[in-house]
C-alpha atoms as a PDB file:
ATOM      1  CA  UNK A   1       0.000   0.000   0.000  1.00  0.00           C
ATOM      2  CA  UNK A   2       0.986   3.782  -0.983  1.00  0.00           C
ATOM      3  CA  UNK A   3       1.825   5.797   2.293  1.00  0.00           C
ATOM      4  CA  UNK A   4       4.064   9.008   0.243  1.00  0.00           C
ATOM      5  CA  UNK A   5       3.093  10.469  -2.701  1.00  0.00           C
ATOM      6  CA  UNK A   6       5.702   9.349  -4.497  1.00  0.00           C
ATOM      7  CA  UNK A   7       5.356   5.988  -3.453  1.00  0.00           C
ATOM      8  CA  UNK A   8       1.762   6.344  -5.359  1.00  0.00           C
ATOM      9  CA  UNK A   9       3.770   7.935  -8.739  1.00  0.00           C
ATOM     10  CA  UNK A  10       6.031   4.943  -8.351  1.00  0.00           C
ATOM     11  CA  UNK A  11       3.243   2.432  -8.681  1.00  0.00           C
ATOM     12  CA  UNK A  12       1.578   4.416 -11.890  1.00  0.00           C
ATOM     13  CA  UNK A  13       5.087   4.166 -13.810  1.00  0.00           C
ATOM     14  CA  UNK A  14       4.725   3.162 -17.225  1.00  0.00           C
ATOM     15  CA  UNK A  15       0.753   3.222 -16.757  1.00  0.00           C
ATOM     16  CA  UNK A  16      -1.569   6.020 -18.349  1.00  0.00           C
ATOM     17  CA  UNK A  17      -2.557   8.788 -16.214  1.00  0.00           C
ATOM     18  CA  UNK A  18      -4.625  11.393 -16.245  1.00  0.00           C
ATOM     19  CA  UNK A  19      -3.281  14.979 -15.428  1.00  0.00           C
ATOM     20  CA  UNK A  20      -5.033  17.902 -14.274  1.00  0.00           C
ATOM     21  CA  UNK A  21      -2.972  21.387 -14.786  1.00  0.00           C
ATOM     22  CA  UNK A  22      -3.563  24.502 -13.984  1.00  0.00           C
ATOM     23  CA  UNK A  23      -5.829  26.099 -16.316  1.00  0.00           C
ATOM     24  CA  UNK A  24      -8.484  23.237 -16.348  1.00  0.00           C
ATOM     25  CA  UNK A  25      -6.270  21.235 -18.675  1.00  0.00           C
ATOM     26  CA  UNK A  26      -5.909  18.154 -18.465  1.00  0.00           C
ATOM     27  CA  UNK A  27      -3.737  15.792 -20.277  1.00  0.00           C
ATOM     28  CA  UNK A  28      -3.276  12.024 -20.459  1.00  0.00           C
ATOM     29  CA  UNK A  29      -0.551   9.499 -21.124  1.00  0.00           C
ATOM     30  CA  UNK A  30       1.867   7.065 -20.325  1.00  0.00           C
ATOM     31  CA  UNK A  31       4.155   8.205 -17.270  1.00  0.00           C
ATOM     32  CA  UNK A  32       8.060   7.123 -18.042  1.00  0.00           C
ATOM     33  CA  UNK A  33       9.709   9.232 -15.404  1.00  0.00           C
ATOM     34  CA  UNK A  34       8.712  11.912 -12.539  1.00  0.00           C
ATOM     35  CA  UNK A  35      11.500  14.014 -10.463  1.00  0.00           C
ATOM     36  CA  UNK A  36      11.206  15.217  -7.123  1.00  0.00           C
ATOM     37  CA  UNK A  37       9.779  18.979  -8.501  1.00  0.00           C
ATOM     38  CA  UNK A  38       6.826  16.613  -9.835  1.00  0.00           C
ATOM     39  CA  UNK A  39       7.778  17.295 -13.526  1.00  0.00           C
ATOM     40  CA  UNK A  40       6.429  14.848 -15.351  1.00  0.00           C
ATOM     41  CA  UNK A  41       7.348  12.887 -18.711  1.00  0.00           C
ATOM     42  CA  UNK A  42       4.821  11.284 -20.626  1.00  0.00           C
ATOM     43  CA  UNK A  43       4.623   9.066 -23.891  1.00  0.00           C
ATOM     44  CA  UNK A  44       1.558   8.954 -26.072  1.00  0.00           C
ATOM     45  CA  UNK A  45       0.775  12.320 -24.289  1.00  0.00           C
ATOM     46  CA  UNK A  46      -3.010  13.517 -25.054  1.00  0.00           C
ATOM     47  CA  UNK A  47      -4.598  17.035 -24.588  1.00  0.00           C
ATOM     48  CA  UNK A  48      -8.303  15.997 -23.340  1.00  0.00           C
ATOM     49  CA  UNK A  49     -11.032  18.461 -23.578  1.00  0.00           C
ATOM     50  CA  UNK A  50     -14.532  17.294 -22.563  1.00  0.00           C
ATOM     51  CA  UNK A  51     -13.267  13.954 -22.268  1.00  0.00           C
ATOM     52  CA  UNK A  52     -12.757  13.543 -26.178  1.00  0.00           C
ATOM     53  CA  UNK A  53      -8.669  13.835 -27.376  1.00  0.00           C
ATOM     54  CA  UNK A  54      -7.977  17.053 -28.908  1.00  0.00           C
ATOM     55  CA  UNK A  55      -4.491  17.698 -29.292  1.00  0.00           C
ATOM     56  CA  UNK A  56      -1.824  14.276 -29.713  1.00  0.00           C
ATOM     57  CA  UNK A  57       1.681  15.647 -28.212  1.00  0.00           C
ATOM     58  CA  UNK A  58       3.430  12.018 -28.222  1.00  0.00           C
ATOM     59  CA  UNK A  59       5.758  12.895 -25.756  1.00  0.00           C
ATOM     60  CA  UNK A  60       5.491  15.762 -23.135  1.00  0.00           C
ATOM     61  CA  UNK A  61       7.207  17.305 -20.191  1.00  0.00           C
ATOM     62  CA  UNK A  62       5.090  18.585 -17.755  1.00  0.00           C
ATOM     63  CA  UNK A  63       6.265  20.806 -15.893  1.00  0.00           C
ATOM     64  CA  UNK A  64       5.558  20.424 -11.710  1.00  0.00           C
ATOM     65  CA  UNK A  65       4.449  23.224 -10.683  1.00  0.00           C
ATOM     66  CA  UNK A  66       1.369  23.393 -13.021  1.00  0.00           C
ATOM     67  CA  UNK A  67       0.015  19.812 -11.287  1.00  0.00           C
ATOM     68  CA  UNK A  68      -2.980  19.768  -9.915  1.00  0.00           C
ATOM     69  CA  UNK A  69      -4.146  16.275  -9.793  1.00  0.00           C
ATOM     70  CA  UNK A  70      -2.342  12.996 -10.832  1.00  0.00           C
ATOM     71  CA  UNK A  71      -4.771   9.816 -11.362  1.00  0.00           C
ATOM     72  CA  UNK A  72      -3.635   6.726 -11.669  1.00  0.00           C
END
């Protein structure tokens, strides 16, 4: 079981997530690698906009302090 945060970004490696930035944005895609800022690398990166894709980025840096929400 998850008891950090990180512990819970750990677990979603190489899994899609969902991201919520700042903005209402939210993005999803597979995460290959976080850092302890929270930036965020993602493969097969998605812009989502009223739950249909919009925008394909393939990969993506995200950067930290624009997180919001991370779902697994």
């Amino acid at each position: 079981m998850s008891n950090r945060p990180f512990d819970l970004l750990n677990s979603a490696l190489n899994k899609e997530v969902i991201v919520v930035l700042k903005g209402n944005q939210q993005v999803r895609g597979k995460l290959v690698a976080f850092d302890v800022h929270m930036n965020l690398n993602l493969e097969n990166a998605s812009q989502i906009v009223d739950g249909e894709m919009k925008t394909n980025f393939g990969k993506l840096l995200v950067r930290g302090d624009s997180v919001i929400m991370i779902s697994p």
